[in-house]
Protein backbone atom coordinates (compact mmCIF):
# COMPACT_ATOMS: atom_id res chain seq x y z
CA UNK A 1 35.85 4.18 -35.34
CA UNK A 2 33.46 6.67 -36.95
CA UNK A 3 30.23 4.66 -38.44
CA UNK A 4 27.67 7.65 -38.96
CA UNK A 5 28.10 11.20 -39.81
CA UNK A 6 25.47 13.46 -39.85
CA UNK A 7 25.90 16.44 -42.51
CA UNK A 8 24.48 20.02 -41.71
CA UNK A 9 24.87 21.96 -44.73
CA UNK A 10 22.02 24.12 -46.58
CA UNK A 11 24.44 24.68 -49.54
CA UNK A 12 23.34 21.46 -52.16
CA UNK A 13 26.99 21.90 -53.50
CA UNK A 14 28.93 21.26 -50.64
CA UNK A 15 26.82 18.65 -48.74
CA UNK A 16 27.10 16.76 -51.79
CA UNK A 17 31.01 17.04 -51.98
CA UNK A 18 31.00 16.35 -48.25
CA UNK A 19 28.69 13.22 -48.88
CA UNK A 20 30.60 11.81 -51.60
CA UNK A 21 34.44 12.42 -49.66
CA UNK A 22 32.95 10.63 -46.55
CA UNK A 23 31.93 8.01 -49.10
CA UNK A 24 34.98 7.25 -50.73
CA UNK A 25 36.07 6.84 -47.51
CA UNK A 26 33.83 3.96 -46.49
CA UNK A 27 31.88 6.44 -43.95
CA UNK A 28 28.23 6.27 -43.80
CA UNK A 29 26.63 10.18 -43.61
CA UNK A 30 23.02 11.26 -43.54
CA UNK A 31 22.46 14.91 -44.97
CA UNK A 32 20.19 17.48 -43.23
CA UNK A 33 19.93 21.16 -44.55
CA UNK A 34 18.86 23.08 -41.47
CA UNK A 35 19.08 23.13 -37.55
CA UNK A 36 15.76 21.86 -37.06
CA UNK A 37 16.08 18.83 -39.27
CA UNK A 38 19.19 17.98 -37.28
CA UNK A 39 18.14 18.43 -33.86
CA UNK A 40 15.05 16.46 -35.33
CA UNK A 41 17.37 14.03 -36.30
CA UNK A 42 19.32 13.94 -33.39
CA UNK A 43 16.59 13.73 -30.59
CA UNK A 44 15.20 10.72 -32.61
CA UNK A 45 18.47 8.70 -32.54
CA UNK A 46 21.56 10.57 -31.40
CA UNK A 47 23.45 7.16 -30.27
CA UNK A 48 23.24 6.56 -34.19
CA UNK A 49 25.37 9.51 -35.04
CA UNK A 50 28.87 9.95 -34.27
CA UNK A 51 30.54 12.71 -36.04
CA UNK A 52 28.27 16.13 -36.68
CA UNK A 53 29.87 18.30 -39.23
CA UNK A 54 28.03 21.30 -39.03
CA UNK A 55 27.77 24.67 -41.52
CA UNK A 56 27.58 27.45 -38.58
CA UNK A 57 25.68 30.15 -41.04
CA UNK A 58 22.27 27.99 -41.86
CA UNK A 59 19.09 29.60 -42.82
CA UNK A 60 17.23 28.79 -39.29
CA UNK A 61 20.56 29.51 -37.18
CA UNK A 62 24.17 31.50 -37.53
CA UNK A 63 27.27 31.17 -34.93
CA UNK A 64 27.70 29.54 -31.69
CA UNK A 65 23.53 29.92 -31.79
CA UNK A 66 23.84 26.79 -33.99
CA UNK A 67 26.40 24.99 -31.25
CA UNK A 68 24.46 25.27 -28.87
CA UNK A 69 21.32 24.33 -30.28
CA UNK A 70 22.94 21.32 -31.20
CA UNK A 71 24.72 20.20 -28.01
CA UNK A 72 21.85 21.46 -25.83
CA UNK A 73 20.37 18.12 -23.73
């Protein structure tokens, strides 16, 4: 079962719709707004998260740039 999402979104409109959908459905999400913050995030505690969803167009990255950067080891 999905306990943590993290949120990649730069756009304070839809991370917040995002947020608040995953919270009506009992899911707990943390909200980044660019690539570094979430490989930040992830390096720190990746067993924590379980679920990325991921804007591919963010101000630091675009495309499978952004993929990558976030599955890289």
């Amino acid at each position: 079962m999905v306990q943590t999402v993290l949120v990649v979104e730069d756009d304070k409109v839809t991370a917040a719709v995002a947020g608040k959908l995953l919270d009506l459905q009992g899911i707990q999400s943390e909200m980044v707004v660019s690539l570094a913050e979430a490989i930040e995030r992830l390096r720190s505690e990746r067993a924590g998260i379980d679920v990325i969803i991921l804007d591919l167009y963010l101000g630091d990255s675009t495309g499978l740039a952004t993929v990558d950067a976030v599955i890289a080891p």
